[in-house]
Protein backbone atom coordinates (compact mmCIF):
# COMPACT_ATOMS: atom_id res chain seq x y z
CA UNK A 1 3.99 4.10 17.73
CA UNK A 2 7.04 2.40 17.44
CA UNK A 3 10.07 4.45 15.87
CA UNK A 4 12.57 2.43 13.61
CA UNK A 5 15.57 4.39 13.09
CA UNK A 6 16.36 2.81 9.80
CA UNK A 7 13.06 4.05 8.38
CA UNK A 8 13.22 7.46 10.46
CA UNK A 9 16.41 8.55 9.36
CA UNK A 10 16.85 10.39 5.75
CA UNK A 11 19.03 9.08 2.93
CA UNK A 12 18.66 5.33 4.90
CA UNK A 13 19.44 3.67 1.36
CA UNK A 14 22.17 5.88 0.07
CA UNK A 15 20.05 7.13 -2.47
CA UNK A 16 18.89 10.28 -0.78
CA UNK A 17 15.93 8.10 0.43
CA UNK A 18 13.14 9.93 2.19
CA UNK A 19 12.44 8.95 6.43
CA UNK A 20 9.17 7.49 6.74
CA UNK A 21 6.27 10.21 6.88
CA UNK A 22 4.26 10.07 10.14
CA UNK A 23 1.11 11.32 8.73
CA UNK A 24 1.92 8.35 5.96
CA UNK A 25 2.41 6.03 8.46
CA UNK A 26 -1.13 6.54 10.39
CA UNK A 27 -3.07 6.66 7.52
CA UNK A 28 -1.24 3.53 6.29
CA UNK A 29 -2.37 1.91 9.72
CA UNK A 30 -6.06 3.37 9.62
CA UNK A 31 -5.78 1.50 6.29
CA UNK A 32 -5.10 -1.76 7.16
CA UNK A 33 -7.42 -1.50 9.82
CA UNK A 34 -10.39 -0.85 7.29
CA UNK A 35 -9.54 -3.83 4.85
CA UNK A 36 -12.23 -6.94 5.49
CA UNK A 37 -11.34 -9.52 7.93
CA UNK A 38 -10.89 -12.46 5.14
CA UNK A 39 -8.20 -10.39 3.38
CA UNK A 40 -4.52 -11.93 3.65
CA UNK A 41 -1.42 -10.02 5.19
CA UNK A 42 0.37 -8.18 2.85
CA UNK A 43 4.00 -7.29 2.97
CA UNK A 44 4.87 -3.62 3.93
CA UNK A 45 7.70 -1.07 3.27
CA UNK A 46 8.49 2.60 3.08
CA UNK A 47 8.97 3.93 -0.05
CA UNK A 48 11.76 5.97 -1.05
CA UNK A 49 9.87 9.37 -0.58
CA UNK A 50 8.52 8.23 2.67
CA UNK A 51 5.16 6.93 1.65
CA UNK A 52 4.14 3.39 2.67
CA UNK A 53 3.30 0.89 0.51
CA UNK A 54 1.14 -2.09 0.93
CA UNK A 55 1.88 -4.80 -1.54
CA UNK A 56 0.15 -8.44 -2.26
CA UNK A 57 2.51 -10.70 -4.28
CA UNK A 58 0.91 -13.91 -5.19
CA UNK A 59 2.71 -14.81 -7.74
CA UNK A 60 4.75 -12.85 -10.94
CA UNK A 61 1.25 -12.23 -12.84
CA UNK A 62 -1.34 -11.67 -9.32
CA UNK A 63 0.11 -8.63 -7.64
CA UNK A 64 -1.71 -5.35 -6.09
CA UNK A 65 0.73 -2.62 -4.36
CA UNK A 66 -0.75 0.37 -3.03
CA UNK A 67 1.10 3.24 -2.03
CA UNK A 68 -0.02 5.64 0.78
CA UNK A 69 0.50 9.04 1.12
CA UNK A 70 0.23 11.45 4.31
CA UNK A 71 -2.84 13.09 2.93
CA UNK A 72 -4.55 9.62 2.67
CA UNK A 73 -3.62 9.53 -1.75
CA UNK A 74 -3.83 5.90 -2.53
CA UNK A 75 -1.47 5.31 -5.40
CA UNK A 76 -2.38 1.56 -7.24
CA UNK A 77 -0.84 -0.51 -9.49
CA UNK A 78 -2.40 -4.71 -10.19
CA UNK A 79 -1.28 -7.13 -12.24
CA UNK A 80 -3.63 -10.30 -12.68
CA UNK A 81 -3.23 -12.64 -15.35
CA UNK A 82 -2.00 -10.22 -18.50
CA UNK A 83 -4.61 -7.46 -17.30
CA UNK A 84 -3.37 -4.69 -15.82
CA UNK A 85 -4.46 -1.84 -13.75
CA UNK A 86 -3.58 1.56 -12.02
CA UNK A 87 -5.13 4.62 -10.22
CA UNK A 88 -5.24 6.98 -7.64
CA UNK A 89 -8.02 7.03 -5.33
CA UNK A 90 -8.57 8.64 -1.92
CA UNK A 91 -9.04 7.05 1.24
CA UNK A 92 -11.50 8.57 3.48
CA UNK A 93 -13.04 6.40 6.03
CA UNK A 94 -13.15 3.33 3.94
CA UNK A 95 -11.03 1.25 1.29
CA UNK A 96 -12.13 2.41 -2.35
CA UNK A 97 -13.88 0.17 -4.23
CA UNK A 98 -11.80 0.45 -6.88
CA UNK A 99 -8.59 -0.86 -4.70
CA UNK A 100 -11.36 -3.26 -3.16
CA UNK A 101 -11.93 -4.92 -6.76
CA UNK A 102 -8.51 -5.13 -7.88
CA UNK A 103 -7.60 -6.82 -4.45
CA UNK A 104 -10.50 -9.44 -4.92
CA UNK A 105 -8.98 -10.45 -8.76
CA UNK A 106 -5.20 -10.46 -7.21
CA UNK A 107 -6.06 -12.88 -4.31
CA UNK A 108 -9.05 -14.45 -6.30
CA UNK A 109 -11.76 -13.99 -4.04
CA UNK A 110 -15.08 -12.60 -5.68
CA UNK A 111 -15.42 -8.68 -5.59
């Protein structure tokens, strides 16, 4: 694991920001490592209270970010075309349909 101090280190945006939480961080990695093959590379940050989030931006009105707690709590929020959507769902062993079908209408693939 590599350790990034600016993400490590509490307060790291002067806002009384969070360090990134380990237990966040793997099952942010197990993850990305359970999304299909096909599906593009999305951008990722640490969140202010240390979760990770996973975010798709295609464009102002196609967007998925998915925030990722230590416990494995997937936290959603899509935007594609004026329909919106937003959850929680748990990852287990596998990506949750739910965050499965709002990926497929954010990077327009079929679900």
């Amino acid at each position: 694991m590599v350790k990034h101090t600016a993400v490590a280190t509490a307060n790291r945006d002067g806002y009384g920001a969070r360090p990134l939480d380990r237990r966040a961080y793997l099952a942010a990695l197990r993850f990305l490592q359970a999304l299909p093959t096909t599906t593009p590379v999305p951008d990722v940050s640490v969140d202010p209270d240390g979760e990770v989030d996973v975010l798709w931006y295609i464009s102002p009105t196609r967007t998925l970010s998915v925030s990722i707690g230590p416990a494995g709590r997937l936290t959603y929020a899509a935007l594609f075309g004026d329909t919106r959507s937003y959850g929680t769902e748990w990852f287990v062993n596998e990506i949750p349909q739910a965050i499965l079908l709002n990926l497929s209408l954010v990077i327009g693939a079929r679900p």
